[in-house]
Protein backbone atom coordinates (compact mmCIF):
# COMPACT_ATOMS: atom_id res chain seq x y z
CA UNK A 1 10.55 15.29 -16.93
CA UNK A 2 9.96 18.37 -19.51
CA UNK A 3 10.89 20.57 -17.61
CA UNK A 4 14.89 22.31 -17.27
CA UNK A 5 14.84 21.91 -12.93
CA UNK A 6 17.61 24.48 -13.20
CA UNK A 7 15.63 27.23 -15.70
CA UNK A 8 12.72 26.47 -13.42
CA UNK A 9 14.44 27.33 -10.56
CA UNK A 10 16.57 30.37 -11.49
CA UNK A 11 12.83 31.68 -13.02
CA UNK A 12 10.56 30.67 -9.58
CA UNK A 13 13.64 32.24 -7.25
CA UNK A 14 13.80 35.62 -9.46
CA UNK A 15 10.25 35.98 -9.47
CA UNK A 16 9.77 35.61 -5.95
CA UNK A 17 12.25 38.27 -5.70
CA UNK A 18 9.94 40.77 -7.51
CA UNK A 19 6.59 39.44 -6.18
CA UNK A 20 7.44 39.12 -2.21
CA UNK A 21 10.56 41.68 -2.12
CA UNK A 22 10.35 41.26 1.86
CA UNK A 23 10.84 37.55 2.07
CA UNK A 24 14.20 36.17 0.62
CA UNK A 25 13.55 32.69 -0.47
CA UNK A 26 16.75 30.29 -1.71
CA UNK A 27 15.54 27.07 -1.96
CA UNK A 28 12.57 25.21 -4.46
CA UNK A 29 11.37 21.85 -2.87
CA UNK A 30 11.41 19.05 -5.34
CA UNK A 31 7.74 18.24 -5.40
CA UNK A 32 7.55 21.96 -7.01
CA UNK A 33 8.71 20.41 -10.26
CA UNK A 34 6.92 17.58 -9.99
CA UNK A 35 3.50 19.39 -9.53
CA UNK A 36 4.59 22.20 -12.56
CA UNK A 37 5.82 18.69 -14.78
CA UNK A 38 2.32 17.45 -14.08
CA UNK A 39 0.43 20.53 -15.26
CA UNK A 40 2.17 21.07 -18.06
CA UNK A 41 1.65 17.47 -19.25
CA UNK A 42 -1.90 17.77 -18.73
CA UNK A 43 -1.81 21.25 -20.36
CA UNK A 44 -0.25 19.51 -23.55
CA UNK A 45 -3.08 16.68 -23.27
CA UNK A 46 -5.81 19.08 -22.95
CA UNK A 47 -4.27 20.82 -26.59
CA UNK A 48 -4.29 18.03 -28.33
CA UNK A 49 -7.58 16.61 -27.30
CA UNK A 50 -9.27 19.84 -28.22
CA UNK A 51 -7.37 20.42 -31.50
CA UNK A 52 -9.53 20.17 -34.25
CA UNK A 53 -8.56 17.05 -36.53
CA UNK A 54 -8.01 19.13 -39.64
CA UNK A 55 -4.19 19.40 -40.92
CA UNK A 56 -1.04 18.44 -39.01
CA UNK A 57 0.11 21.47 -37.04
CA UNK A 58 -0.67 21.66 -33.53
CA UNK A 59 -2.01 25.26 -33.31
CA UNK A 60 -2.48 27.04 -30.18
CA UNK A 61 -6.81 26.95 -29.66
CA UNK A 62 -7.91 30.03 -28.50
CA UNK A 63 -10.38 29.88 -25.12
């Protein structure tokens, strides 16, 4: 896994706080990380497919 579970739930849990202020949610289910893990991989694929094969820095590619 990539991801910090513990960063990633501390950040989901605050932001629901701002973005539904009349719910109070406490838990994150576990397939939350999975599914986040799984998009960023495929976010990290998709950058490196796209790059362009000139030098060695992976550059961010503007859409």
């Amino acid at each position: 896994m990539l991801l910090n579970k513990s960063a990633v739930r501390t950040t989901i849990l605050s932001r629901a706080k701002v973005l539904r202020p009349g719910h109070e949610f406490t838990q994150v289910a576990p397939t939350v990380y999975l599914q986040l893990d799984q998009k960023l991989r495929r976010y990290i694929d998709d950058l490196i497919t796209r790059h362009p094969s000139t030098g060695k820095t992976i550059k961010q590619i503007l859409c």
